[in-house]
N, C-alpha and C. Protein backbone atom coordinates (compact mmCIF):
# COMPACT_ATOMS: atom_id res chain seq x y z
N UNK A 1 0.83 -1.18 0.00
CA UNK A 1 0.00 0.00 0.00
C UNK A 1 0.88 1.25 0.00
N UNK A 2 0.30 2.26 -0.83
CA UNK A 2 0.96 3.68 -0.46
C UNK A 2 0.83 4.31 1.06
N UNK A 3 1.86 5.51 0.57
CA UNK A 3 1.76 5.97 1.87
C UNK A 3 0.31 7.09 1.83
N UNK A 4 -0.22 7.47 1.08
CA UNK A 4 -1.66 8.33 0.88
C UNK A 4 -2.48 7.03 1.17
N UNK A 5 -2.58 5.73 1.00
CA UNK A 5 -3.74 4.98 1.16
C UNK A 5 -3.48 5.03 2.89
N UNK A 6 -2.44 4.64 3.59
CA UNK A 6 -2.15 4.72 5.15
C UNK A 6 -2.45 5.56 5.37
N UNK A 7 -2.36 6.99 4.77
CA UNK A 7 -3.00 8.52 5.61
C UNK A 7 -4.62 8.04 5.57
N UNK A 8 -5.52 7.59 4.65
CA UNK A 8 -6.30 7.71 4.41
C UNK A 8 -7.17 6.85 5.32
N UNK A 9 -6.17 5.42 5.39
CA UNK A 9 -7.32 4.59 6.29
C UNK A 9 -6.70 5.26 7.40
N UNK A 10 -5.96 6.12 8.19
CA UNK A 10 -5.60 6.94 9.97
C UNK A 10 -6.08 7.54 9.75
N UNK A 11 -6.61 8.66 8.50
CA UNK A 11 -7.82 9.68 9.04
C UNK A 11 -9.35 9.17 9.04
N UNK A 12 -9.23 7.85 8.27
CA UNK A 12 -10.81 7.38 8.61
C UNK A 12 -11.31 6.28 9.81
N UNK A 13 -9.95 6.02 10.27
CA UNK A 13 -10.19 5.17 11.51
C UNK A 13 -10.16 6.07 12.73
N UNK A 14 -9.50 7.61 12.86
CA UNK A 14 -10.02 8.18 13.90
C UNK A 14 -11.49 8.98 13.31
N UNK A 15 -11.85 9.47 12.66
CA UNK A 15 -12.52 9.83 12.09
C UNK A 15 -13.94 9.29 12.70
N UNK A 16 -13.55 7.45 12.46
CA UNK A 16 -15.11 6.76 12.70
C UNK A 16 -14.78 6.74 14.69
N UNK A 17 -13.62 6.59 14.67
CA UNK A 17 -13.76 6.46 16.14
C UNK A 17 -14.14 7.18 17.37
N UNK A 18 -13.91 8.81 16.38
CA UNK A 18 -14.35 9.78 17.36
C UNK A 18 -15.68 9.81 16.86
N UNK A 19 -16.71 9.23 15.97
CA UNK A 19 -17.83 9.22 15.81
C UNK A 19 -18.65 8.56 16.60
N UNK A 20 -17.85 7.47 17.31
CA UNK A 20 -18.41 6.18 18.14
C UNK A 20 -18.51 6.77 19.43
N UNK A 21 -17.42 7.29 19.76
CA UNK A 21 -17.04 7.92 21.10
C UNK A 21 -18.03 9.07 21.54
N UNK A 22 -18.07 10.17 20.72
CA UNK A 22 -19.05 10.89 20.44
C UNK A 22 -21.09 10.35 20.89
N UNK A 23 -20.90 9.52 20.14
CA UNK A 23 -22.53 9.18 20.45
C UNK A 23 -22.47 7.87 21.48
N UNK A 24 -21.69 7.32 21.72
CA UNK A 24 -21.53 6.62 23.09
C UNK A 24 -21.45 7.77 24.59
N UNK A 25 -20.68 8.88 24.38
CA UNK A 25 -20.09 9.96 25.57
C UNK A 25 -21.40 10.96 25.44
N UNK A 26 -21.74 11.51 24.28
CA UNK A 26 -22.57 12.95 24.39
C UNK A 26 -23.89 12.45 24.36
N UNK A 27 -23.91 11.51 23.07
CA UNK A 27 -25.94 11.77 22.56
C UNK A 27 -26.23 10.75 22.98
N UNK A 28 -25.81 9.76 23.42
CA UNK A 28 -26.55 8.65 24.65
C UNK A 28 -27.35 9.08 25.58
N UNK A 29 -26.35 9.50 26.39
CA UNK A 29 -26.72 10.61 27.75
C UNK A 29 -27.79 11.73 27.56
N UNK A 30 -27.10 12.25 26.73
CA UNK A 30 -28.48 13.15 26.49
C UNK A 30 -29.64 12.71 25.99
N UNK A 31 -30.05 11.90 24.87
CA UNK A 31 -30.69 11.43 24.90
C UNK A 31 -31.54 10.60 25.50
N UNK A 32 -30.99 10.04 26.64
CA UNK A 32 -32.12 9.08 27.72
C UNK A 32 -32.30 9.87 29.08
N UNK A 33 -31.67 11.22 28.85
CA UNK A 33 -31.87 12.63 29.87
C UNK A 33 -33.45 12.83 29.53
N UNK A 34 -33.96 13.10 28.77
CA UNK A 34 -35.63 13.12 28.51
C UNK A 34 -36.54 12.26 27.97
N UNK A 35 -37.70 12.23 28.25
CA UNK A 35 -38.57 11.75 27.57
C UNK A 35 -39.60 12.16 26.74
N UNK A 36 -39.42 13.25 26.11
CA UNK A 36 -40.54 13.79 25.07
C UNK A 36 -39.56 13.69 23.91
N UNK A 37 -40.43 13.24 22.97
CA UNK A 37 -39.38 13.69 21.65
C UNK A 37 -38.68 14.33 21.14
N UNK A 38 -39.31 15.81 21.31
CA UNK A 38 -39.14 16.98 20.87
C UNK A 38 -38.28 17.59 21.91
N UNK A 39 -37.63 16.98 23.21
CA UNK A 39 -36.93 17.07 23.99
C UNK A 39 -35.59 16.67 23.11
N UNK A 40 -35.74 15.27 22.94
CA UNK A 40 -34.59 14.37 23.05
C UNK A 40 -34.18 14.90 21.05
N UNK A 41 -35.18 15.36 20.57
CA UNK A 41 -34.93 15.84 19.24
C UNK A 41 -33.52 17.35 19.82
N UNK A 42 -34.08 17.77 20.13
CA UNK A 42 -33.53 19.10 20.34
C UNK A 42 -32.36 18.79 21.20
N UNK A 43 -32.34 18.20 22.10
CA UNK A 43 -30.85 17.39 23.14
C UNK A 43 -30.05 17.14 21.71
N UNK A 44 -30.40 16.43 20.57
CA UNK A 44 -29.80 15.94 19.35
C UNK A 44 -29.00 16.96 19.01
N UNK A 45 -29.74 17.89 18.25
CA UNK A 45 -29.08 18.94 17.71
C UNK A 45 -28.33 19.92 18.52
N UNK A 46 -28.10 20.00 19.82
CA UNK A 46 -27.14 20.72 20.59
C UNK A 46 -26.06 19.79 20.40
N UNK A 47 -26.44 18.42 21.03
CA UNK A 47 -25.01 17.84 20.97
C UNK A 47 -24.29 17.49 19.60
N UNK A 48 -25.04 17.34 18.20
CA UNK A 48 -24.23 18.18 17.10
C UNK A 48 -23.43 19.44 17.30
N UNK A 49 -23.91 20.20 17.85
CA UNK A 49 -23.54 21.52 17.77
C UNK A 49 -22.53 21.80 18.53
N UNK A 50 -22.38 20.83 19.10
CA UNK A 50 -20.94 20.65 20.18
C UNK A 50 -20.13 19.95 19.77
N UNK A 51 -20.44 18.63 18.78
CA UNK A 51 -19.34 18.29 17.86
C UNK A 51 -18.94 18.84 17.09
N UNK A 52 -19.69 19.96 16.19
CA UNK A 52 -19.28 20.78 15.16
C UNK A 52 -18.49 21.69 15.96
N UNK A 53 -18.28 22.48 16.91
CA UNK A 53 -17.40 23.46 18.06
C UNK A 53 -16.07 22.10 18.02
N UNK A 54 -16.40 20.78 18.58
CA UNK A 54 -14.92 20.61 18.76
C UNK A 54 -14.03 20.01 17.44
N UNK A 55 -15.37 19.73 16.08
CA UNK A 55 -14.35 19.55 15.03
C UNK A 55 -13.78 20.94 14.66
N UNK A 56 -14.43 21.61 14.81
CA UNK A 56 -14.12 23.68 14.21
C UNK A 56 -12.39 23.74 15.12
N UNK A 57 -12.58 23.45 16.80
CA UNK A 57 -11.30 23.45 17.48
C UNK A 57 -10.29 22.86 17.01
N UNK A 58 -10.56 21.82 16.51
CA UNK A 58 -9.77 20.53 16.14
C UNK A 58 -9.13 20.87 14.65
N UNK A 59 -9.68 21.64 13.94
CA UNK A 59 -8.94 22.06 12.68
C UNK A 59 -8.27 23.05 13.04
N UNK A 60 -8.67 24.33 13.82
CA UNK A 60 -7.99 25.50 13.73
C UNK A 60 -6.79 25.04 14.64
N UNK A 61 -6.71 24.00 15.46
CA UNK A 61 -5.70 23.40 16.22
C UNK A 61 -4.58 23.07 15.34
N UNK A 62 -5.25 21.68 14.09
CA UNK A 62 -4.13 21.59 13.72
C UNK A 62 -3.50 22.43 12.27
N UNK A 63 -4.43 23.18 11.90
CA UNK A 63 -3.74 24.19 10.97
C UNK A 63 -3.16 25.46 11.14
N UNK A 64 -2.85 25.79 12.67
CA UNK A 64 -2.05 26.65 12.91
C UNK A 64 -0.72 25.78 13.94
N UNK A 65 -1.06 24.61 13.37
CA UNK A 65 0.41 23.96 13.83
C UNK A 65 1.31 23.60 12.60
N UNK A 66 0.24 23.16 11.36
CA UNK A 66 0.75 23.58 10.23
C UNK A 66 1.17 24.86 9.56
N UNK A 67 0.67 25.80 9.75
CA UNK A 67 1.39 26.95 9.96
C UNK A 67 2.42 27.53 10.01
N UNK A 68 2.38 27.13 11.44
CA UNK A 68 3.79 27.17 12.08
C UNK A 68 4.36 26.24 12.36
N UNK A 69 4.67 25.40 11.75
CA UNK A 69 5.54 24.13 11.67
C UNK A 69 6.87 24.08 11.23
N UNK A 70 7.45 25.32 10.32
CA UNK A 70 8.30 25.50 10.05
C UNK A 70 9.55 26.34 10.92
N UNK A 71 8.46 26.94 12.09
CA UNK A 71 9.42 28.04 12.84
C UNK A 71 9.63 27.14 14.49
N UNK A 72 8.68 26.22 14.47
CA UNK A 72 8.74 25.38 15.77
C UNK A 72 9.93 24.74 15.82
């Protein structure tokens, strides 16, 4: 295998893993936190909205390490 096919299956094996982790840690919990639908609907879309905040962290993390990768 190349070395782009190895980048590819390490960014899709953390990729799925922080997907697992994610709805095992956040939208589980929240989700069996209520019992109306329209509760546990809306619990949904926050805790999206908190994965989208820590993928948003998670890029600007590592593209200002790319960045500055050359002066480190």
């Amino acid at each position: 295998m190349s070395n782009e096919t190895w980048t590819y299956i390490a960014l899709g094996s953390a990729a799925g893993l922080s997907l697992i982790v994610w709805l095992v840690l956040v939208l589980v919990p929240a989700w069996n936190s209520f019992s109306r639908v329209w509760e546990r609907l809306v619990a949904t879309v926050l805790s999206i909205y908190v994965l989208a905040a820590f993928v948003l962290a998670g890029v600007m993390a590592g593209g200002a390490f790319l960045w500055y990768f050359d002066e480190l």
